[in-house]
PDB file of N, CA and C in Angstrom:
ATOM      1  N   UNK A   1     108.454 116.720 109.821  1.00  0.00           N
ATOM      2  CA  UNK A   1     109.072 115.467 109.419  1.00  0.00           C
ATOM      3  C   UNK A   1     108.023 114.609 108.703  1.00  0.00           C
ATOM      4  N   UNK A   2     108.389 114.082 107.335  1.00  0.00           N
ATOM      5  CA  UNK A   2     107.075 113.257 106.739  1.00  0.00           C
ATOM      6  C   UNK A   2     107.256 112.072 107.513  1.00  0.00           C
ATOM      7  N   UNK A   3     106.158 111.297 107.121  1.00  0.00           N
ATOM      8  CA  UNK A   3     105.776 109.761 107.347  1.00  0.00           C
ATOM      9  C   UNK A   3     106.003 109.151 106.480  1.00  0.00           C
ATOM     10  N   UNK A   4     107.471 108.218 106.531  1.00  0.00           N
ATOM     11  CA  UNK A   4     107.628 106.863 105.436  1.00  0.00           C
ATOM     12  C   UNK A   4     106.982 105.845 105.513  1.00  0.00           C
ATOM     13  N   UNK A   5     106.635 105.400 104.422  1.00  0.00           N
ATOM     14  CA  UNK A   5     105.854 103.813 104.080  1.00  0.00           C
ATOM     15  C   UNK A   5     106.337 103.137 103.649  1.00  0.00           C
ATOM     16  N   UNK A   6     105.764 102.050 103.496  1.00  0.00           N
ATOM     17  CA  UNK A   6     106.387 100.914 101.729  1.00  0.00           C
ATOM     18  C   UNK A   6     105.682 100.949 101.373  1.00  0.00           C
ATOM     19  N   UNK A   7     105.604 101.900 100.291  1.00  0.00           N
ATOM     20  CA  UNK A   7     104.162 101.857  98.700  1.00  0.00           C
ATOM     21  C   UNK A   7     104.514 100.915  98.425  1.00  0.00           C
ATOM     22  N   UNK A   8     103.285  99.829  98.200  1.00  0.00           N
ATOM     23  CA  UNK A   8     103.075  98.703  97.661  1.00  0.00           C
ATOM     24  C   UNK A   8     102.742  98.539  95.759  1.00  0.00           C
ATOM     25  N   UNK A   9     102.512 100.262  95.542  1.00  0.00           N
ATOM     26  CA  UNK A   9     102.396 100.536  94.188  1.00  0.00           C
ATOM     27  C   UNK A   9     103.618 100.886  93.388  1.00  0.00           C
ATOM     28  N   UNK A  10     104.612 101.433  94.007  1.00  0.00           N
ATOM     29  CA  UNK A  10     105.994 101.777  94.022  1.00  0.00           C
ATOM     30  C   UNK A  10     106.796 100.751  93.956  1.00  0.00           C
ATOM     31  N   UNK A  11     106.765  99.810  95.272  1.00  0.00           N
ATOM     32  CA  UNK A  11     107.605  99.002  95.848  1.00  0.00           C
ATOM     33  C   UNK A  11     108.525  99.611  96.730  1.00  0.00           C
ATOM     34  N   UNK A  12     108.711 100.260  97.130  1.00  0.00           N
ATOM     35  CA  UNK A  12     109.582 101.319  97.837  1.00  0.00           C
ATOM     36  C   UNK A  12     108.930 101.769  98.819  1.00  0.00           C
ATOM     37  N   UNK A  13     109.843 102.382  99.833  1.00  0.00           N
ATOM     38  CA  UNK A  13     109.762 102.827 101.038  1.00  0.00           C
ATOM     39  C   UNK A  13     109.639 104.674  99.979  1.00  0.00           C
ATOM     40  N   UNK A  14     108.318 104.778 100.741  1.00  0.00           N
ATOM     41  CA  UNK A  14     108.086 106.415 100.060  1.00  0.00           C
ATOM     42  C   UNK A  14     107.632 107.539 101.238  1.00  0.00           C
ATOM     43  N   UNK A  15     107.481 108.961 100.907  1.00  0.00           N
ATOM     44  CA  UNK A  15     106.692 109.583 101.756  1.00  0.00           C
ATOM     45  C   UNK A  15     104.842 109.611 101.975  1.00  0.00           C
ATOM     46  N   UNK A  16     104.428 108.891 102.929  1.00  0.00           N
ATOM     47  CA  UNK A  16     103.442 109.083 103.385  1.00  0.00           C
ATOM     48  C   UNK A  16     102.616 110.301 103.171  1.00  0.00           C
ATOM     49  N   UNK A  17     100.828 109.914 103.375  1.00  0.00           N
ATOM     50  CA  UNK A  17      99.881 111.106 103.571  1.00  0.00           C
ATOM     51  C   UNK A  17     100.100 111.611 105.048  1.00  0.00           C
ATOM     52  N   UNK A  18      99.340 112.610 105.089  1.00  0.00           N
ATOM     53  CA  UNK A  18      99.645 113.160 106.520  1.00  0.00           C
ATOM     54  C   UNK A  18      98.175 112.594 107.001  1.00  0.00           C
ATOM     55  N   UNK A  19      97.402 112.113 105.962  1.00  0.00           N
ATOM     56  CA  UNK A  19      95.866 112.133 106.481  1.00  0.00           C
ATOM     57  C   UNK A  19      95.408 111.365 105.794  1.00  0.00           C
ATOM     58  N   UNK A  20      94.003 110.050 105.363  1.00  0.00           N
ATOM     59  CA  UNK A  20      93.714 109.615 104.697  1.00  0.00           C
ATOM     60  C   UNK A  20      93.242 110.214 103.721  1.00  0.00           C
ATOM     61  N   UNK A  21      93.723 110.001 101.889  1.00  0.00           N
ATOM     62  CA  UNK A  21      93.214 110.710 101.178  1.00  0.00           C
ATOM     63  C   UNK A  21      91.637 110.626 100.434  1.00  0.00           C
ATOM     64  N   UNK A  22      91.167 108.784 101.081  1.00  0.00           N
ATOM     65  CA  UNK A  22      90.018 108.494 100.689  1.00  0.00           C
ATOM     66  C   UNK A  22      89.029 107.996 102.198  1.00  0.00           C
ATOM     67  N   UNK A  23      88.118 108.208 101.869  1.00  0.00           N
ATOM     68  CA  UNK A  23      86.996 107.993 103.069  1.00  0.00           C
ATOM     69  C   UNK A  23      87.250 106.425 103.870  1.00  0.00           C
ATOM     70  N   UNK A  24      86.417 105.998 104.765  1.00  0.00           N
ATOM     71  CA  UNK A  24      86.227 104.971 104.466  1.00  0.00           C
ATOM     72  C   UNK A  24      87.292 103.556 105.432  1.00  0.00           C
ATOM     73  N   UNK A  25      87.376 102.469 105.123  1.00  0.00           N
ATOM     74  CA  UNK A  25      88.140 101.134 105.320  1.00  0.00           C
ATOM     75  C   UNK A  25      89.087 101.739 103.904  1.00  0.00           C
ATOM     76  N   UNK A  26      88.506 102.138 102.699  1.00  0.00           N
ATOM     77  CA  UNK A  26      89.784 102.140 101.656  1.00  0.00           C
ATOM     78  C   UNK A  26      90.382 103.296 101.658  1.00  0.00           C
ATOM     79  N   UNK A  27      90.229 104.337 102.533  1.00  0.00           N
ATOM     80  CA  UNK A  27      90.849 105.259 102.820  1.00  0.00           C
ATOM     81  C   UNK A  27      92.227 104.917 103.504  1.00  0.00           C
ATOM     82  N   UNK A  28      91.569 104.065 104.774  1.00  0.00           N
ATOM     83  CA  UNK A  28      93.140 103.319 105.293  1.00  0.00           C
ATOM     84  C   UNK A  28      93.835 103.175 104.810  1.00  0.00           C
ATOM     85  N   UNK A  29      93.828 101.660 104.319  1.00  0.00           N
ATOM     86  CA  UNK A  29      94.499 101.108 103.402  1.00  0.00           C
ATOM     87  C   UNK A  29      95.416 101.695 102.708  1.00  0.00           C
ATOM     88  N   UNK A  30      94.952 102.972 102.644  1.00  0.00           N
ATOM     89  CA  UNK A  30      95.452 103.708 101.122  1.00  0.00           C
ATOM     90  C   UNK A  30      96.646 104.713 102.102  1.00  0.00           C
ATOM     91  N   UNK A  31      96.210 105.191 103.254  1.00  0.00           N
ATOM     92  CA  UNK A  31      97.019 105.904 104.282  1.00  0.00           C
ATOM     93  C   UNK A  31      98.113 104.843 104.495  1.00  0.00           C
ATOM     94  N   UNK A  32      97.632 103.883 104.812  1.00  0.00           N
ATOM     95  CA  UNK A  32      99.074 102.832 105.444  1.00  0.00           C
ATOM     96  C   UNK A  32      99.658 102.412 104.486  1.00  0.00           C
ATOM     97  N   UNK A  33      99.304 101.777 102.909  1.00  0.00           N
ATOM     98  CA  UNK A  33      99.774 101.252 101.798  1.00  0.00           C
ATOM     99  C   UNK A  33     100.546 102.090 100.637  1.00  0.00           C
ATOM    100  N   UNK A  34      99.433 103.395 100.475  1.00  0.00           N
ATOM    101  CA  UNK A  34     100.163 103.926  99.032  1.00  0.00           C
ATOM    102  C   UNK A  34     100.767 105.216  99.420  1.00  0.00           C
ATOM    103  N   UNK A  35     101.942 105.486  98.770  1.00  0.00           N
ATOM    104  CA  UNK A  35     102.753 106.996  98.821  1.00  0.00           C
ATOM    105  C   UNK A  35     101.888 107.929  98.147  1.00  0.00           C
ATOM    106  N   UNK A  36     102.231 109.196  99.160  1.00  0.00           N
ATOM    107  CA  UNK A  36     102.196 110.298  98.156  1.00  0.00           C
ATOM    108  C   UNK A  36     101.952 110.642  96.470  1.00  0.00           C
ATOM    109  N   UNK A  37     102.897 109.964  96.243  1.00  0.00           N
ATOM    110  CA  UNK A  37     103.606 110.027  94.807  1.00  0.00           C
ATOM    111  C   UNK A  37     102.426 109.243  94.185  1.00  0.00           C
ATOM    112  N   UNK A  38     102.445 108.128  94.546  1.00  0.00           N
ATOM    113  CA  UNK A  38     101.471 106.950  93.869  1.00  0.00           C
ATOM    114  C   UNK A  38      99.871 107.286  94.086  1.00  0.00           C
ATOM    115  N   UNK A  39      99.562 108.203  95.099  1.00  0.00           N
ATOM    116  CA  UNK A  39      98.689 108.764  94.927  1.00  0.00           C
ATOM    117  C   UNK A  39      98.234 109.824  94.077  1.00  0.00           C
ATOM    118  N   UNK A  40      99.421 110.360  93.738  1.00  0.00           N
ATOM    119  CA  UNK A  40      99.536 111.750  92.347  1.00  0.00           C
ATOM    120  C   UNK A  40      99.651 111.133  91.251  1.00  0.00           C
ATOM    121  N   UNK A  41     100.209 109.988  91.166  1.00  0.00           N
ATOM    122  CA  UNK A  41      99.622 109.014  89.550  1.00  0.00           C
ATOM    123  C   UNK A  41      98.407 108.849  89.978  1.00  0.00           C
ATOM    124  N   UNK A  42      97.567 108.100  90.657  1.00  0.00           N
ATOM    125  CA  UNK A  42      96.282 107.857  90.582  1.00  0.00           C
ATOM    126  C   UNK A  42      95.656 109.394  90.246  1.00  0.00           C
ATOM    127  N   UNK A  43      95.463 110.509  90.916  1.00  0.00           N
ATOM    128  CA  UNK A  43      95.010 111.201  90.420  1.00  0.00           C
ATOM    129  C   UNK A  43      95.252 111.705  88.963  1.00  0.00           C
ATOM    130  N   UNK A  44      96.307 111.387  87.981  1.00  0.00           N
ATOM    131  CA  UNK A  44      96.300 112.195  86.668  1.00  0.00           C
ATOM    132  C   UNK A  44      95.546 110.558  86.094  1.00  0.00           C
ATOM    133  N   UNK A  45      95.718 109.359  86.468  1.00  0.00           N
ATOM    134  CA  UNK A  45      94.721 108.458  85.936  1.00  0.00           C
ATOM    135  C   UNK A  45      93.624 109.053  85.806  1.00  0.00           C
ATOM    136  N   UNK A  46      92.691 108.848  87.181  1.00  0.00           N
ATOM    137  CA  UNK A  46      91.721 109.071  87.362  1.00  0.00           C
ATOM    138  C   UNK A  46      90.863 110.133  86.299  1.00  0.00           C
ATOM    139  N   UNK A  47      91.845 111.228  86.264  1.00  0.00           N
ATOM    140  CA  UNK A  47      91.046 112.509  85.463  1.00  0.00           C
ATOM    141  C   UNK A  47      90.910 112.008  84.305  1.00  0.00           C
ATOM    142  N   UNK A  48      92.089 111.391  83.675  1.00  0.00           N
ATOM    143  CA  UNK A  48      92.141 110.799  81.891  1.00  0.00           C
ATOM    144  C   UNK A  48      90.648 109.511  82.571  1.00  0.00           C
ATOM    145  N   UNK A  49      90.541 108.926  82.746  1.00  0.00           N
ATOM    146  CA  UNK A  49      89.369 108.103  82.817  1.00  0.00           C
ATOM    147  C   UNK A  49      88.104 108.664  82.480  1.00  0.00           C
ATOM    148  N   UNK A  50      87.649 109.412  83.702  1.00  0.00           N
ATOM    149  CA  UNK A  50      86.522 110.714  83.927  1.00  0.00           C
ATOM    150  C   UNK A  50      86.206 111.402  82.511  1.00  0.00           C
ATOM    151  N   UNK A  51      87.566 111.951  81.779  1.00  0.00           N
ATOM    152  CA  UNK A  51      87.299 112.094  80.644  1.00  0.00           C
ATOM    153  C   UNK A  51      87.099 111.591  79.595  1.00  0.00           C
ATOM    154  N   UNK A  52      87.408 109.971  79.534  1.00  0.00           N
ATOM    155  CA  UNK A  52      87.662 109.436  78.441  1.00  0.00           C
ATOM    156  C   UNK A  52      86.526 108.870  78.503  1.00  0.00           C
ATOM    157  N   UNK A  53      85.880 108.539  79.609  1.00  0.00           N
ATOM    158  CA  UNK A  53      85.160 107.270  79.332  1.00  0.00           C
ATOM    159  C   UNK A  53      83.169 108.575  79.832  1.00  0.00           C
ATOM    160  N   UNK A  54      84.023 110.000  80.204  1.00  0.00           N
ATOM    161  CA  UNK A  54      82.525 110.398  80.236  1.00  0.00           C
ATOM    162  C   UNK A  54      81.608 110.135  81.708  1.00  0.00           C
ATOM    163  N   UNK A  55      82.372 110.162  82.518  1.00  0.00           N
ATOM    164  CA  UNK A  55      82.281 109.600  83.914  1.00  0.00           C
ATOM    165  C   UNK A  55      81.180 110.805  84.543  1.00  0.00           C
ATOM    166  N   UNK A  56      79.727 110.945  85.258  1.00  0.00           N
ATOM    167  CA  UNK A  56      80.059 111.675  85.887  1.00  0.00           C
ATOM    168  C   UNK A  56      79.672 111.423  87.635  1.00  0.00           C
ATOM    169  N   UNK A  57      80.965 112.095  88.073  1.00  0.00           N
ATOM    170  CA  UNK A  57      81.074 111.722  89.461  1.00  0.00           C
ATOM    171  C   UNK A  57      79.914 111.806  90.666  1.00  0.00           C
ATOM    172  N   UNK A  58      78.596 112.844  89.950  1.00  0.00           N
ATOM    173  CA  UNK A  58      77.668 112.556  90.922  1.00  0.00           C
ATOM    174  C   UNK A  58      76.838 111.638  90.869  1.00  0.00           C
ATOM    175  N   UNK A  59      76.886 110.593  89.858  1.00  0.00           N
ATOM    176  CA  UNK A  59      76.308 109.568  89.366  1.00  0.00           C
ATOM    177  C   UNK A  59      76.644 108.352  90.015  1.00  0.00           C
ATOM    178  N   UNK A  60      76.246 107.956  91.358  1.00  0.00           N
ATOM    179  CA  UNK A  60      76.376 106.315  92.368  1.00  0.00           C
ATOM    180  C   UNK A  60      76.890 105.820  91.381  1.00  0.00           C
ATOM    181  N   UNK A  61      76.558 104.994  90.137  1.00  0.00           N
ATOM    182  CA  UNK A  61      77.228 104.037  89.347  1.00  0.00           C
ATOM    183  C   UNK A  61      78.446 104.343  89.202  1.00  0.00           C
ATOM    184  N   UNK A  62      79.205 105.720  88.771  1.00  0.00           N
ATOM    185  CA  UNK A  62      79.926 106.264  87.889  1.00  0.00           C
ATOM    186  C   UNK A  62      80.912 106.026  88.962  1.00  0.00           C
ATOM    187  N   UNK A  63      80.945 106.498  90.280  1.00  0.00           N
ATOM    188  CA  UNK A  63      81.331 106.663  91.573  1.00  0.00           C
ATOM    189  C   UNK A  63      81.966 105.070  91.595  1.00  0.00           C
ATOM    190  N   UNK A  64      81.380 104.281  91.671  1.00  0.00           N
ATOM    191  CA  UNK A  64      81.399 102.996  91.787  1.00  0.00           C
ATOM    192  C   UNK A  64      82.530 102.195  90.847  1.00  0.00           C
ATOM    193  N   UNK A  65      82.504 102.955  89.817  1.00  0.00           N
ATOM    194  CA  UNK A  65      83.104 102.721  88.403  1.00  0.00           C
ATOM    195  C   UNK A  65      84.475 102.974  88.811  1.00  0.00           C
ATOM    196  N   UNK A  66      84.837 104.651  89.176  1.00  0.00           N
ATOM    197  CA  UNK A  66      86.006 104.608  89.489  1.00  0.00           C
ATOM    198  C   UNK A  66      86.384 104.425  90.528  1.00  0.00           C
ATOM    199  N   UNK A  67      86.113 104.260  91.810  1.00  0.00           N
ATOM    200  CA  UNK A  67      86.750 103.503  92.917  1.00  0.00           C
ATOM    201  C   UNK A  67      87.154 101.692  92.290  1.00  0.00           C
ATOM    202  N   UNK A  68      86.491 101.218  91.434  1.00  0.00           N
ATOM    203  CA  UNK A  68      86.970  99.987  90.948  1.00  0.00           C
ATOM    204  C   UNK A  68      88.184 100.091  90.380  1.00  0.00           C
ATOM    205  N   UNK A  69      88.738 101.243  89.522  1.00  0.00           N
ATOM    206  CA  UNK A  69      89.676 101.831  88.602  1.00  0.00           C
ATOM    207  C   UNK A  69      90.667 101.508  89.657  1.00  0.00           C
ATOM    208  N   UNK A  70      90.361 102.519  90.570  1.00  0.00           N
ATOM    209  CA  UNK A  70      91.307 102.996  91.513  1.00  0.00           C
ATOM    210  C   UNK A  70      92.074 101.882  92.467  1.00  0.00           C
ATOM    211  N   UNK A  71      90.922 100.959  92.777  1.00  0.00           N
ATOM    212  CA  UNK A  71      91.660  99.367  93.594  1.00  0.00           C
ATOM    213  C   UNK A  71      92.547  99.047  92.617  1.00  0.00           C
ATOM    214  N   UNK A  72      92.291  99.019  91.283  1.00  0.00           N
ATOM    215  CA  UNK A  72      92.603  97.656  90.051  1.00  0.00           C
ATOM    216  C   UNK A  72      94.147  98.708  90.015  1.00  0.00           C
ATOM    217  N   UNK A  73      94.523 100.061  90.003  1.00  0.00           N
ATOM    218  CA  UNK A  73      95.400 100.521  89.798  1.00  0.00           C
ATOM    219  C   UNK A  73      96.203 100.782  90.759  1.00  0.00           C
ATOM    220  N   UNK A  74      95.933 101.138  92.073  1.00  0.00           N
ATOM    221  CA  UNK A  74      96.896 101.200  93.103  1.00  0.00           C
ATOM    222  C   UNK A  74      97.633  99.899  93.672  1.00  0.00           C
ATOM    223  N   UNK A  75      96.297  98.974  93.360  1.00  0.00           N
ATOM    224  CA  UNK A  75      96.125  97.518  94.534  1.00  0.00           C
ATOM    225  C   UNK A  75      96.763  96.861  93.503  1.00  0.00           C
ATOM    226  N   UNK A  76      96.582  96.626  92.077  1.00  0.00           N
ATOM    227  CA  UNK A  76      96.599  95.499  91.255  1.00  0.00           C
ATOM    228  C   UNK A  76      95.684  94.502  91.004  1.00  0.00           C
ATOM    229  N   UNK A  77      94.667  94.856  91.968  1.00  0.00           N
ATOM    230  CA  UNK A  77      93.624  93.584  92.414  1.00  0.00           C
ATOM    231  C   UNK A  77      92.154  94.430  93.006  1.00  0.00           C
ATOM    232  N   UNK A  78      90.903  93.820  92.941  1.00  0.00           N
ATOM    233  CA  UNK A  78      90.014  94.195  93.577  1.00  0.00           C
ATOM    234  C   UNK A  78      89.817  94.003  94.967  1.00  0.00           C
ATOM    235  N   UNK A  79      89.983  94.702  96.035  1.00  0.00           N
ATOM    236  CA  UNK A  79      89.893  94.757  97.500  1.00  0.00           C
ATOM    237  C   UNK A  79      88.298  94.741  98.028  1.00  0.00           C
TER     238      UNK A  79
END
C-alpha cells in the first residue's frame, strides 16, 4: 500500500517515498512534503542543469549549487 501526501509542489494529495530520497533535515522535508512524481521532475531538472551549466557533482561548490536549484524548485523558496 503506498503512502499519500500533499505535494506542496503539485498541490495535491500524491503518492509518497517509501524512504527519504535526500540525506539530511532536507531529506525530511522532502519525505513528508514532495511526491514521488515531483521528485521525478526534479530529477530530469536536475540532469538538464548538471549539463547545461557544466556542474560537477564532486565539486563542494557545485554540490551546493544544486541543492540551491533543488529548494528554489521543489520549495519555491530557499529553506
Amino acid at each position: 500500500m503506498s503512502r499519500k501526501i500533499f505535494c506542496v509542489f503539485l498541490q495535491k494529495e500524491s503518492e509518497g517515498h517509501e524512504f527519504p530520497p535526500y540525506p539530511g533535515e532536507l531529506g525530511k522535508k522532502i519525505y513528508y512534503k514532495i511526491s514521488k512524481k515531483a521528485w521525478r521532475q526534479w530529477i530530469i531538472q536536475q540532469t538538464k542543469l548538471i549539463n547545461e551549466e557544466k556542474l560537477n557533482m564532486m565539486n563542494a561548490i557545485d554540490q551546493k549549487k544544486i541543492k540551491k536549484y533543488m529548494q528554489l524548485f521543489l520549495f519555491k523558496n530557499i529553506t
